[in-house]
N, C-alpha and C. Protein backbone atom coordinates (compact mmCIF):
# COMPACT_ATOMS: atom_id res chain seq x y z
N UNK A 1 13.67 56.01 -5.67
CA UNK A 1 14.78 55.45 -4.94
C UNK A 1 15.53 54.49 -5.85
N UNK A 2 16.75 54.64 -5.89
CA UNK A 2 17.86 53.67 -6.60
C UNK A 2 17.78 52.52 -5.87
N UNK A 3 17.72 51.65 -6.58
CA UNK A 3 18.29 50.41 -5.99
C UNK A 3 19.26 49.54 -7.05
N UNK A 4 20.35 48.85 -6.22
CA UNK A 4 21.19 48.20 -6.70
C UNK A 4 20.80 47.03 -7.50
N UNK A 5 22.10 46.65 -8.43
CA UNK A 5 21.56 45.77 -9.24
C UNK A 5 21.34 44.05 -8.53
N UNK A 6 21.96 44.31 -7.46
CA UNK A 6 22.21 43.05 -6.20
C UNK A 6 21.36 42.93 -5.79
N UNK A 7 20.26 43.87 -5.22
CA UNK A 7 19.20 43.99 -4.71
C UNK A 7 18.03 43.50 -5.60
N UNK A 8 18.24 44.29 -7.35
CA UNK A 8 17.43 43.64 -7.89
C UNK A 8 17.31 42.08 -8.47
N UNK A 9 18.50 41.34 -7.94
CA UNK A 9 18.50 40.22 -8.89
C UNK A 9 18.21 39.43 -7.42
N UNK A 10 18.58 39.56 -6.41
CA UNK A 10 18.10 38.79 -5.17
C UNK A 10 16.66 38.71 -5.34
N UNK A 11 15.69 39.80 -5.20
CA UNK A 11 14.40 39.80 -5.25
C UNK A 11 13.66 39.35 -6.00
N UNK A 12 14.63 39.39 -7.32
CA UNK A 12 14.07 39.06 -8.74
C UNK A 12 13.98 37.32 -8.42
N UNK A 13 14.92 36.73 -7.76
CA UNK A 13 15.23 35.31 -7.78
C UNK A 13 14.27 34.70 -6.21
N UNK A 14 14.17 35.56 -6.09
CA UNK A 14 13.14 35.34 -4.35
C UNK A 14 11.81 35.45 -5.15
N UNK A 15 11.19 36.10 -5.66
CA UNK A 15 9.94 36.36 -5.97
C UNK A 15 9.74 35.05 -7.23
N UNK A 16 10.53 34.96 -7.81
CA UNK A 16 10.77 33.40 -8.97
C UNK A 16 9.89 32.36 -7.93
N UNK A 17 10.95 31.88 -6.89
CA UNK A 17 10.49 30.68 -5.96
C UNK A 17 9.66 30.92 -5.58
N UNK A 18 9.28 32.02 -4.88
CA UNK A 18 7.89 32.25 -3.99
C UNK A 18 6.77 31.85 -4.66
N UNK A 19 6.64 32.39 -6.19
CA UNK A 19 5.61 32.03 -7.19
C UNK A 19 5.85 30.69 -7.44
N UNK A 20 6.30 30.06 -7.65
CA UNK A 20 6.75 28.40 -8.44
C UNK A 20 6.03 27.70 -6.71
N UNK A 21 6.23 27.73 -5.06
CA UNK A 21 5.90 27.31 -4.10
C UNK A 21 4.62 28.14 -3.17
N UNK A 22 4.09 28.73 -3.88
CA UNK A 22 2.64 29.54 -3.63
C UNK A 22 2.70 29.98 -2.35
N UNK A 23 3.82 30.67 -2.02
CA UNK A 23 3.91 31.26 -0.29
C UNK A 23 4.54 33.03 -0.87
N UNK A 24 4.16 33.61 -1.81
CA UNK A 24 4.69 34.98 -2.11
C UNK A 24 3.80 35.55 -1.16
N UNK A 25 2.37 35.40 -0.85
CA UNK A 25 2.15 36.52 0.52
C UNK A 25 2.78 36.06 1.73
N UNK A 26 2.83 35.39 2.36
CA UNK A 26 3.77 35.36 3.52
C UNK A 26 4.98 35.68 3.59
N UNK A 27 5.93 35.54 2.27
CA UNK A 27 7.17 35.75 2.45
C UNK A 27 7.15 37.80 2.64
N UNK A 28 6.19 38.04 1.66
CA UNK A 28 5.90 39.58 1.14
C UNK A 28 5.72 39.81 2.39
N UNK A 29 4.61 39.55 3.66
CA UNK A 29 4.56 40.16 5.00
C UNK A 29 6.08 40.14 5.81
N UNK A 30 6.60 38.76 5.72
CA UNK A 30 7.97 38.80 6.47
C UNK A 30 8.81 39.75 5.50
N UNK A 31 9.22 40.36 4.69
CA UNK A 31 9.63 41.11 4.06
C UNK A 31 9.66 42.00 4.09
N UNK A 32 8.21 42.62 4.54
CA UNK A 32 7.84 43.87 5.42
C UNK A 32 8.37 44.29 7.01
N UNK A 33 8.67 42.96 7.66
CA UNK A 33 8.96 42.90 8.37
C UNK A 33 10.53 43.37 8.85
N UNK A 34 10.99 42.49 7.81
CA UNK A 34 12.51 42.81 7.67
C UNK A 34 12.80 44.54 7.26
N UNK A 35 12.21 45.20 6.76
CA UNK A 35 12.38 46.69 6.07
C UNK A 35 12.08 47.16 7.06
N UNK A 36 10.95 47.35 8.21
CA UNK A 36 10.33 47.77 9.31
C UNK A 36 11.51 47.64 10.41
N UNK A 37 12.15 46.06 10.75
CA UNK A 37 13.01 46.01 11.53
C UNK A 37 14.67 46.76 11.49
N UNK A 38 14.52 46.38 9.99
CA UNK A 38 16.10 47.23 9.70
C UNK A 38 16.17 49.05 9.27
N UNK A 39 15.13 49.38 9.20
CA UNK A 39 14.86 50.56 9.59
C UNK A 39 14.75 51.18 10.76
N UNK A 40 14.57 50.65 11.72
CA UNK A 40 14.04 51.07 13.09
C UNK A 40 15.42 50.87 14.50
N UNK A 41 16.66 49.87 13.53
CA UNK A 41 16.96 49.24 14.38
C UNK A 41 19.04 49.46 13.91
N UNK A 42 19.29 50.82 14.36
CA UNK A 42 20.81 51.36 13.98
C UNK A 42 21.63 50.55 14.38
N UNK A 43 21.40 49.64 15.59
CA UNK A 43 22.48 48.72 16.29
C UNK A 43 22.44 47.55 14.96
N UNK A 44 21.40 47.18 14.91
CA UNK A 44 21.31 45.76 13.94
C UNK A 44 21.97 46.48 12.45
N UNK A 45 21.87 47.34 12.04
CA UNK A 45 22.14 47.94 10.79
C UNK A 45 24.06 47.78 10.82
N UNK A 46 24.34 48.34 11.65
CA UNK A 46 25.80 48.72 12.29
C UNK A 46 26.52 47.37 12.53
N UNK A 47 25.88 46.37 13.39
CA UNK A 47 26.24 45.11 13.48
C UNK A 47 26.24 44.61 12.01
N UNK A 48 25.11 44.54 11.32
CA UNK A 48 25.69 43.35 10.15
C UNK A 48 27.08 44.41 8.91
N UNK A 49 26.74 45.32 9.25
CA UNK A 49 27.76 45.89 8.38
C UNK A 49 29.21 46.34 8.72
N UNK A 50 29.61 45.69 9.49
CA UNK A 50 30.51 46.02 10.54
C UNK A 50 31.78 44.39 9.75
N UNK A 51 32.64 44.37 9.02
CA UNK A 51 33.28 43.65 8.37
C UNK A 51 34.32 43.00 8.89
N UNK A 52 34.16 43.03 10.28
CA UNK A 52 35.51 42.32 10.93
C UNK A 52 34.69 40.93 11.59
N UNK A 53 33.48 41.47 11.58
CA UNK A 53 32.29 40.46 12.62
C UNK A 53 32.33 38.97 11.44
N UNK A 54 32.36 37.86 11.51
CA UNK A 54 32.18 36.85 11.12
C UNK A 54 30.89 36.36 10.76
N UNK A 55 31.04 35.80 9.58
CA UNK A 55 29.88 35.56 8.67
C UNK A 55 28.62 34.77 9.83
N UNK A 56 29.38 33.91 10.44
CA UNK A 56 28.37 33.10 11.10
C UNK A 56 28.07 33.45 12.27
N UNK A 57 28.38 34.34 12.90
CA UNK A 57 28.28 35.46 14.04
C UNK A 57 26.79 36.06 13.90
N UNK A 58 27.32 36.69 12.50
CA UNK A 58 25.55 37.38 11.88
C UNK A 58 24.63 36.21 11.40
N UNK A 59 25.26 35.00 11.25
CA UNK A 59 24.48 34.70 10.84
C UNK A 59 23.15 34.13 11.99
N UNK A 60 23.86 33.56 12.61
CA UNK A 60 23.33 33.16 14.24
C UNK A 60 22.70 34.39 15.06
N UNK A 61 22.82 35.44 14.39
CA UNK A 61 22.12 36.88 15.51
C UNK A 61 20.98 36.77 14.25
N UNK A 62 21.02 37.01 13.25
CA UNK A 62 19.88 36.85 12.08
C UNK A 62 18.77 36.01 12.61
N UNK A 63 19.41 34.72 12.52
CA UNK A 63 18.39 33.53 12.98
C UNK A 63 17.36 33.96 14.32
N UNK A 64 17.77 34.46 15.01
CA UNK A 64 17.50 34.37 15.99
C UNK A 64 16.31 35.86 15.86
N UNK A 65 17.05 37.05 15.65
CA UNK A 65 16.05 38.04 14.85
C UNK A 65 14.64 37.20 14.37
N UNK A 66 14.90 36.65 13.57
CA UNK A 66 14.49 36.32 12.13
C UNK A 66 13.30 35.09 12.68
N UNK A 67 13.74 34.25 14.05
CA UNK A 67 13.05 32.85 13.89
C UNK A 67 11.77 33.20 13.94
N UNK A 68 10.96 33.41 14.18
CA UNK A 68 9.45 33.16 13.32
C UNK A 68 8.73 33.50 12.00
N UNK A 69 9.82 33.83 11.23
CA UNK A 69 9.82 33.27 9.93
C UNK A 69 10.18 32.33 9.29
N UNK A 70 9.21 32.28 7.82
CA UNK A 70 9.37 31.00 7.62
C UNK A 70 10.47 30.51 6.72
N UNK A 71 10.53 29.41 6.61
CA UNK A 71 12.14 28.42 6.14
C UNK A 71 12.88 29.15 4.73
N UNK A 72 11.62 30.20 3.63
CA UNK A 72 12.23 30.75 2.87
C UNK A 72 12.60 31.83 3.13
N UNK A 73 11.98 32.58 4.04
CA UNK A 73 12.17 34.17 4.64
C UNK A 73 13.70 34.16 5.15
N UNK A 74 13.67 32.95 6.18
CA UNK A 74 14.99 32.59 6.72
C UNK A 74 16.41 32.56 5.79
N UNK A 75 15.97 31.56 4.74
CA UNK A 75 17.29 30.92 4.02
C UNK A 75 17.58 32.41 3.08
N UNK A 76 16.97 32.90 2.70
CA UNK A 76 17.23 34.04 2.19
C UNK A 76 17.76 35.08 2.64
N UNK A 77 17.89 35.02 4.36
CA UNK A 77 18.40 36.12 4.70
C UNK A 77 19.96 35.15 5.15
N UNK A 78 19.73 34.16 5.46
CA UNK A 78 20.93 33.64 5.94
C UNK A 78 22.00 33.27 4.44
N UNK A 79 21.24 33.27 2.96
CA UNK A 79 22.16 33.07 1.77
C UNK A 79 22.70 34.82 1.60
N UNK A 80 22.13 35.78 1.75
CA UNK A 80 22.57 37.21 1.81
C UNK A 80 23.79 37.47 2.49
N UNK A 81 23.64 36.65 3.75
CA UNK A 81 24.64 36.87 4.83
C UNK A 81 25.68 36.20 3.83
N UNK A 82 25.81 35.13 4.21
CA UNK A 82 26.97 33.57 3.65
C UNK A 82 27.25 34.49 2.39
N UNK A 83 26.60 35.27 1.47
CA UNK A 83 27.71 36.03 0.21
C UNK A 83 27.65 36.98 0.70
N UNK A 84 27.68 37.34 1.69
CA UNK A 84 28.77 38.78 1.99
C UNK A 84 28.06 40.24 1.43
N UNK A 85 26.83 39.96 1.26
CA UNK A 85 25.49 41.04 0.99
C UNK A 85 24.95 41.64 2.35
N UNK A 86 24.80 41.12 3.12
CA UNK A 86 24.16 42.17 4.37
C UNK A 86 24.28 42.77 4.25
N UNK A 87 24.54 44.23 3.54
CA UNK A 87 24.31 45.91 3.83
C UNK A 87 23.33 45.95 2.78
N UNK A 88 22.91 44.86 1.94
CA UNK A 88 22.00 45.13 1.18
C UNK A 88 20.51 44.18 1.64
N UNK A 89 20.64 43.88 2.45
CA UNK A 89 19.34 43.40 2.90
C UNK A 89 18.05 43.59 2.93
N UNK A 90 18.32 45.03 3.70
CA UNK A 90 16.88 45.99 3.13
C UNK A 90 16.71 45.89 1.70
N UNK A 91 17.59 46.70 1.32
CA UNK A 91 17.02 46.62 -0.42
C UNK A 91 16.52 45.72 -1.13
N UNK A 92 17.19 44.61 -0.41
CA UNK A 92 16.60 43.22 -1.26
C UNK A 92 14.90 43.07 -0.68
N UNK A 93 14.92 43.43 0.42
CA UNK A 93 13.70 43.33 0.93
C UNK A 93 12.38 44.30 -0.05
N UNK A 94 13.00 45.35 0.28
CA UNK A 94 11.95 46.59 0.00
C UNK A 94 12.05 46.44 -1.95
N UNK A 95 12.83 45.29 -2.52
CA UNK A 95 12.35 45.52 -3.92
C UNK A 95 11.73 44.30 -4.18
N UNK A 96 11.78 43.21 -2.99
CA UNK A 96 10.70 42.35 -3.40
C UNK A 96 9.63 42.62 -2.98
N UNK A 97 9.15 43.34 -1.69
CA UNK A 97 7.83 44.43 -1.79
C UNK A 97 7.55 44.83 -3.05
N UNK A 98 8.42 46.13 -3.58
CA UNK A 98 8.32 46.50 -4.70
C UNK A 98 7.31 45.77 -6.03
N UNK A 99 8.15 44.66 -6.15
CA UNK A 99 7.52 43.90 -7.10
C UNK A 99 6.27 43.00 -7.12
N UNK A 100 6.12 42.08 -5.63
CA UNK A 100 5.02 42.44 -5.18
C UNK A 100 3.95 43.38 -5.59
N UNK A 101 4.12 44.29 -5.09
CA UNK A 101 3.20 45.06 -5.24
C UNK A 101 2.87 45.63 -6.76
N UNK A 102 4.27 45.67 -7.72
CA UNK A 102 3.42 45.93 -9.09
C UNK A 102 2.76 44.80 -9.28
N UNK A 103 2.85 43.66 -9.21
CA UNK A 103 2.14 42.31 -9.77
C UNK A 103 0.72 42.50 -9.66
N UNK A 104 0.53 42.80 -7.91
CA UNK A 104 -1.23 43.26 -7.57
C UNK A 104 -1.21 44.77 -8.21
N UNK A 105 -0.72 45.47 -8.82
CA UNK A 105 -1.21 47.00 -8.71
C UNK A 105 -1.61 47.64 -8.10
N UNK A 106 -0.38 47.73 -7.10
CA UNK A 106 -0.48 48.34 -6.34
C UNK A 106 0.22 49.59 -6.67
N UNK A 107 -0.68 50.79 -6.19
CA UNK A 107 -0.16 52.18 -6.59
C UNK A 107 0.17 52.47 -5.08
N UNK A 108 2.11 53.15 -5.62
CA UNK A 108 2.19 53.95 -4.36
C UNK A 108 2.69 55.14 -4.70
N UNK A 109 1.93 56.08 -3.07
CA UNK A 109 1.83 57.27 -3.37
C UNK A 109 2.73 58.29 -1.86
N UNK A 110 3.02 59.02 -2.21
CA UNK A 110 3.87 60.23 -1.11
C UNK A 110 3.06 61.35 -0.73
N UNK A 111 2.77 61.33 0.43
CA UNK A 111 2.08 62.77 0.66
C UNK A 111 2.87 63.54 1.15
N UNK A 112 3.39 64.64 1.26
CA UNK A 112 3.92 65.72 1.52
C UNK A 112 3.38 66.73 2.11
N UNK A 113 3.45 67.19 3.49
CA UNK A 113 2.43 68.00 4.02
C UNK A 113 3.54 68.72 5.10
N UNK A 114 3.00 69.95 5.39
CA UNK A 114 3.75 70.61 6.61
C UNK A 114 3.49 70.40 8.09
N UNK A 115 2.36 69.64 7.58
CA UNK A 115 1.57 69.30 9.35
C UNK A 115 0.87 68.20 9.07
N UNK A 116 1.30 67.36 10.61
CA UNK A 116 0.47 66.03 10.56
C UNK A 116 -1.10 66.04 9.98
N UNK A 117 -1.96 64.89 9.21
CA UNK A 117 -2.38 65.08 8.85
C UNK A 117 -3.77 64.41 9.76
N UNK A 118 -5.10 64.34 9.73
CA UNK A 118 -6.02 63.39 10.41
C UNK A 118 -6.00 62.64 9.25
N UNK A 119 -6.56 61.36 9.82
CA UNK A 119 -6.99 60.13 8.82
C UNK A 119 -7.76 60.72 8.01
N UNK A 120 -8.82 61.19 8.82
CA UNK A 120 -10.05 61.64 7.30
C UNK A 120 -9.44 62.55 6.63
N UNK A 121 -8.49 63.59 7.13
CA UNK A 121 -8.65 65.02 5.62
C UNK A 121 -7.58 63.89 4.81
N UNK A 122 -7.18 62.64 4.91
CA UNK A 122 -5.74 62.30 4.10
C UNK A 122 -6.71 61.08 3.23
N UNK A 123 -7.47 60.34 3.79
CA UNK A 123 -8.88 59.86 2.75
C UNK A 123 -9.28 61.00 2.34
N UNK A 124 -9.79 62.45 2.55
CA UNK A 124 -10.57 62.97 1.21
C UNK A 124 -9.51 63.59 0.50
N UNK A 125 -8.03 63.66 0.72
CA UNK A 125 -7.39 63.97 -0.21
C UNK A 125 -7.34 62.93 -1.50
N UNK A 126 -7.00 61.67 -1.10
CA UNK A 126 -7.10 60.21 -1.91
C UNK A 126 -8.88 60.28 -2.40
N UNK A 127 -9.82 60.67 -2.11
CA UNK A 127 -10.96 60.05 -2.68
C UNK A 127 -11.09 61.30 -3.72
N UNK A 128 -10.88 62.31 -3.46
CA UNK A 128 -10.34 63.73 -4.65
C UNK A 128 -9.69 63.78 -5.55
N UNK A 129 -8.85 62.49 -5.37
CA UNK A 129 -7.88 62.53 -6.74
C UNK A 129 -8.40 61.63 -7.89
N UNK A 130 -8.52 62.14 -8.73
CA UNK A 130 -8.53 61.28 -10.05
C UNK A 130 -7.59 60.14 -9.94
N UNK A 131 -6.34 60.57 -9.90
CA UNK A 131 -5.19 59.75 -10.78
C UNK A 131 -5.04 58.68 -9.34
N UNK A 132 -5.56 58.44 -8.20
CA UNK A 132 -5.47 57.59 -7.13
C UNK A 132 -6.37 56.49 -7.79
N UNK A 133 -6.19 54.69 -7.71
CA UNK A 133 -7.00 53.74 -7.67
C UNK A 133 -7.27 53.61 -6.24
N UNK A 134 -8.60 54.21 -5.60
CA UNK A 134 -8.49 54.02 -4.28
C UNK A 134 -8.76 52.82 -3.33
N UNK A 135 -8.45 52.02 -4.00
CA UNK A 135 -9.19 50.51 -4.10
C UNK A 135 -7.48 49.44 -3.15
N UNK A 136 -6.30 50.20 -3.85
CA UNK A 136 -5.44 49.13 -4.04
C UNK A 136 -4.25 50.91 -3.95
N UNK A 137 -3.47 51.08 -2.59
CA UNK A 137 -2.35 51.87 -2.49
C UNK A 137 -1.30 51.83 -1.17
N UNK A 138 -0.65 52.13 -1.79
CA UNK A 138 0.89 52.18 -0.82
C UNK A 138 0.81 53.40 0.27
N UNK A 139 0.54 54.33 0.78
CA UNK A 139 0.64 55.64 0.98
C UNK A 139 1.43 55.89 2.12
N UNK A 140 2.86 56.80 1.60
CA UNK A 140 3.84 57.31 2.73
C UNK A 140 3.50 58.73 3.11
N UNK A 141 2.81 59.29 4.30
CA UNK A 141 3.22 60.54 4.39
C UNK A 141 4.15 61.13 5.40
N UNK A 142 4.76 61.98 4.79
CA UNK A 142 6.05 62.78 4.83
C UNK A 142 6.00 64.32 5.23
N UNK A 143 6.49 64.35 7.05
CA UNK A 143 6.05 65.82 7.37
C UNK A 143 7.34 66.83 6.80
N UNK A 144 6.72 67.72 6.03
CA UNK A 144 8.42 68.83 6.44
C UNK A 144 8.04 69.96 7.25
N UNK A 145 8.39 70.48 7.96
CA UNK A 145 7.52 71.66 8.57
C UNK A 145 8.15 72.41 7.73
């Protein structure tokens, strides 16, 4: 997946602070959060990208999304808004996951299958593979019929 260079320098500068104030796993779960929510959620996607709506409009529907996260999860989504980035939100999100996750080594992996899979045959596919660390992984699977 491409990601923008906006995306990468937000995350790049989020994951800086997080490390320097020792809260990178919490922000990393609310982060998850945010990718989960703005994936799931076409009205919220449509609303912040919608350019006639006023900065502080979104920004006040954000907050409110957003309040039980914490003060950096927050300011970060509300400094995205204030420069006029909201359509890149996710991305900023899903590449400070990203990075995250190379730091721990974390391996992620795509399964590709024509039919849903059970938990166990999709562990003995992962405990079968060589090239899997089965210790530490990401794993998306992906039906096509």
């Amino acid at each position: 997946m491409l990601t923008s260079k906006v995306a990468k320098r937000y995350a790049q500068g989020l994951l800086d602070f997080t490390q320097e104030s020792g809260n990178t796993e919490s922000v990393f779960a609310e982060m998850k959060d945010v990718v989960k929510i703005m994936s799931e959620s076409k009205e919220l996607n449509q609303f912040l990208n919608t350019p006639f709506i006023d900065a502080r409009k979104k920004d006040a529907v954000a907050l409110e999304i957003f309040k039980n996260f914490s003060s950096v999860s927050q300011n970060i989504i509300r400094l995205v808004i204030r420069q006029g980035r909201e359509s890149q939100l996710k991305n900023i999100a899903q590449e400070f996951i990203n990075k995250v996750e190379d730091i721990k080594g974390t391996q992620r992996i795509s399964l590709v299958t024509a039919t849903k899979l059970s938990e166990q045959n999709i562990q003995k596919i992962i405990a079968d593979s060589n090239m899997i660390n089965v210790s530490n992984y990401d794993l998306e699977t992906i039906i096509k019929p």
